[in-house]
Protein backbone atom coordinates (compact mmCIF):
# COMPACT_ATOMS: atom_id res chain seq x y z
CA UNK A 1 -19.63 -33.15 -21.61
CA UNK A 2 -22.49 -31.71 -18.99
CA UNK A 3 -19.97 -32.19 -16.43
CA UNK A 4 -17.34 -30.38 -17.82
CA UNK A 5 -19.49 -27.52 -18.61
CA UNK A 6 -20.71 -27.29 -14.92
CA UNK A 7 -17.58 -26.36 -13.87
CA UNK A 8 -16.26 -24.07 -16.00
CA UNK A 9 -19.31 -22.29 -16.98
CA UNK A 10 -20.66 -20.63 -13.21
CA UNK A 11 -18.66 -19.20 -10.44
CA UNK A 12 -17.22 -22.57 -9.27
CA UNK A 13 -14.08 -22.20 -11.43
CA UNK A 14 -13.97 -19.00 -10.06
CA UNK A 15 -14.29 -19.89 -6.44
CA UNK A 16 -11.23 -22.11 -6.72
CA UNK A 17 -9.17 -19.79 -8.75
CA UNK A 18 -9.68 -17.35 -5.81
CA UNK A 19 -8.79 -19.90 -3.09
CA UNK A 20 -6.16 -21.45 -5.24
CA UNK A 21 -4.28 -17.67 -5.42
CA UNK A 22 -5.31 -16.87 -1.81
CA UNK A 23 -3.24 -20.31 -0.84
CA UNK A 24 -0.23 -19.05 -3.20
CA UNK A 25 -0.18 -15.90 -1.17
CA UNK A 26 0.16 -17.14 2.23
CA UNK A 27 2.91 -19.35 0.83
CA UNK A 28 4.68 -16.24 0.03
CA UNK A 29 3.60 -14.51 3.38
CA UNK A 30 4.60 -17.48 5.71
CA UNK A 31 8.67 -16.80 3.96
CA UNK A 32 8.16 -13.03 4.66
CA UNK A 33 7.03 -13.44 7.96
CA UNK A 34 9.53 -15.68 8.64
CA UNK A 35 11.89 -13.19 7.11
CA UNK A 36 10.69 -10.63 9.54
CA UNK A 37 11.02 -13.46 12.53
CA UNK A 38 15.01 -14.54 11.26
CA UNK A 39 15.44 -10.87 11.42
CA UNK A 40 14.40 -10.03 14.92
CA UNK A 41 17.67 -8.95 16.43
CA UNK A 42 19.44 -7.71 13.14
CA UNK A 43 20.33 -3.77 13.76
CA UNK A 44 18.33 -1.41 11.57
CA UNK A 45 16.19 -4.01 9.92
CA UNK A 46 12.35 -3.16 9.08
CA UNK A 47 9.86 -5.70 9.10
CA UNK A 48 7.87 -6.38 6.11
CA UNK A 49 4.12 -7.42 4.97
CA UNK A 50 2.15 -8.66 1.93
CA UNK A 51 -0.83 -6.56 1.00
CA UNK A 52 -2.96 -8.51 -1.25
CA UNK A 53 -6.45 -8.94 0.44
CA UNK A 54 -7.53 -5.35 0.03
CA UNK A 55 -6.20 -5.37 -3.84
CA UNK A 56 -8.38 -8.59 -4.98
CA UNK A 57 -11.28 -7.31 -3.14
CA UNK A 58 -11.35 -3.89 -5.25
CA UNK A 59 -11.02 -5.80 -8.06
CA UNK A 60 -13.81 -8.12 -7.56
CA UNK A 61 -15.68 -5.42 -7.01
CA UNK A 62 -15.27 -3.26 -10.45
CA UNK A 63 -16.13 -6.37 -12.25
CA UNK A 64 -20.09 -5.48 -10.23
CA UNK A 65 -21.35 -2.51 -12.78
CA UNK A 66 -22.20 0.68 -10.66
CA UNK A 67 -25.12 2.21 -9.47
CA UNK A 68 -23.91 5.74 -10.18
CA UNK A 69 -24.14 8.28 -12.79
CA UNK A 70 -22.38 6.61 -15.62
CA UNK A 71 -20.50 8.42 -18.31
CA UNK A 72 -21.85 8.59 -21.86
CA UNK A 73 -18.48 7.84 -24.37
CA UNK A 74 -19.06 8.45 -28.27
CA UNK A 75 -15.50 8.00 -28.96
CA UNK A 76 -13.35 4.80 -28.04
CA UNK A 77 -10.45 7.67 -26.59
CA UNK A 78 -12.60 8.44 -24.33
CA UNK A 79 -11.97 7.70 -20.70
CA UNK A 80 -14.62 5.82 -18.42
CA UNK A 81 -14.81 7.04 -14.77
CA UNK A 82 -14.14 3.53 -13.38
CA UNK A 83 -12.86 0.24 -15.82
CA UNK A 84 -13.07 -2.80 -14.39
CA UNK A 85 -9.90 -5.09 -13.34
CA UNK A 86 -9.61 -8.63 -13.48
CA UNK A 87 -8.98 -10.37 -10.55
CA UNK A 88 -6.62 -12.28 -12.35
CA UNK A 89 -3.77 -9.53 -12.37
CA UNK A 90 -4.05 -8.56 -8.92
CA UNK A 91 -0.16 -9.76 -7.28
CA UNK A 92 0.77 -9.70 -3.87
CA UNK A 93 3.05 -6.66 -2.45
CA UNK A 94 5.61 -6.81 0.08
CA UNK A 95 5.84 -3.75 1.77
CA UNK A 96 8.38 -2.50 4.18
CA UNK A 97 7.24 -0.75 7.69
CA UNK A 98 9.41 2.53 7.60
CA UNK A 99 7.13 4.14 10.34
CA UNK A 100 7.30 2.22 12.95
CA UNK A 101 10.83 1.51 15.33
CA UNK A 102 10.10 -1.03 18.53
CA UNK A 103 13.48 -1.00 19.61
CA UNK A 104 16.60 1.05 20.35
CA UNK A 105 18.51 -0.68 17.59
CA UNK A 106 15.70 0.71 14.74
CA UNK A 107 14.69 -2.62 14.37
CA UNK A 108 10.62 -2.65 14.15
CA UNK A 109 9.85 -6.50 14.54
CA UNK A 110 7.85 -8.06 17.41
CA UNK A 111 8.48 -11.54 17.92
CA UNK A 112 5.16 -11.77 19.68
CA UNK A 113 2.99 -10.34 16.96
CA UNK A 114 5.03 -11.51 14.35
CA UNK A 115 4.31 -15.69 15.66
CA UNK A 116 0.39 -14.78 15.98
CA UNK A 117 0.69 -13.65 12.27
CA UNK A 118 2.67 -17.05 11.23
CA UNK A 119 -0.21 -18.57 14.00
CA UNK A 120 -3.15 -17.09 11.90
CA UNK A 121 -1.76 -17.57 8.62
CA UNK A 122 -1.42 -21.09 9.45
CA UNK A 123 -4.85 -21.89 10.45
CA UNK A 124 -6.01 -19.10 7.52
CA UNK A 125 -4.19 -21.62 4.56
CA UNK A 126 -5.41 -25.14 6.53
CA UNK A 127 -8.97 -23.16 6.13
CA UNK A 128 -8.48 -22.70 2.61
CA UNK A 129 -7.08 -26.63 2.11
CA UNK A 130 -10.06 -27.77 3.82
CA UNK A 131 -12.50 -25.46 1.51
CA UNK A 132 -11.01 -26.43 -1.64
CA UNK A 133 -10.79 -30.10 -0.54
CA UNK A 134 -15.17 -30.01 0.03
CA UNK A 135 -15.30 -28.52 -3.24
CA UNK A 136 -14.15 -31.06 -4.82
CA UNK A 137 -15.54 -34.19 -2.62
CA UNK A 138 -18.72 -31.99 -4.29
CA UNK A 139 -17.68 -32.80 -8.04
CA UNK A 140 -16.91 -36.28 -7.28
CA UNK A 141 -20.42 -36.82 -5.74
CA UNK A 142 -22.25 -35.22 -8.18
CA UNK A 143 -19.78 -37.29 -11.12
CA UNK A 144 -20.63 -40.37 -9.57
């Protein structure tokens, strides 16, 4: 029973929710990016990207109470200056590029940068396997 209270009780279960969701993600951004790479020659097509990242970090970091003035609320209608937002609802976004235009055709994808973003979002989720996999060589040390 220790054992299953070390795990759920700290910030390990936490740690591997985060990786586990960060892993889902760049599932979902390797299709869109190779979306965006199937679509390289297509007339009028705009190239898209999944904004997620910048999302879970604001969220992890309203959970941390701040160091400013803090507002004094009598009455549960009140409104707080900041609430906090669990990490746990944050979803990826696919957004489209509507600024940008590369070519004469209005299409906005670069094959060139679009393969280093498959590149690094390769090694990024093998990074992530290989994290997740320690963590849990860890548990089975310290269970045996």
């Amino acid at each position: 029973m220790f054992g299953l209270t070390m795990l759920t009780g700290n910030s390990f279960r936490k740690t591997l929710d985060i990786l586990h969701r960060e892993m889902d993600v760049s599932l979902y951004r390797r299709d869109v990016i190779a979306n965006n790479i199937a679509n390289s020659d297509t007339p009028h097509f705009k190239r898209s990207v999944v904004n997620f990242e910048s999302s879970l970090k604001a969220a992890l970091a309203s959970e941390v109470p701040s160091k400013h003035l803090q507002p004094f609320l009598k009455d549960p209608r009140h409104i707080p200056f900041e609430r906090p937002v669990d990490y746990r609802t944050v979803r990826p976004r696919k957004v489209l590029d509507f600024l940008t235009t590369s070519k004469n055709n209005g299409n906005n994808v670069d094959i060139e940068q679009e393969t280093m973003n498959a590149l690094h979002n390769q090694l990024q989720y093998q990074l992530m396997s290989q994290v997740v996999a320690s963590y849990y060589n860890q548990v089975n040390l310290v269970l045996r």
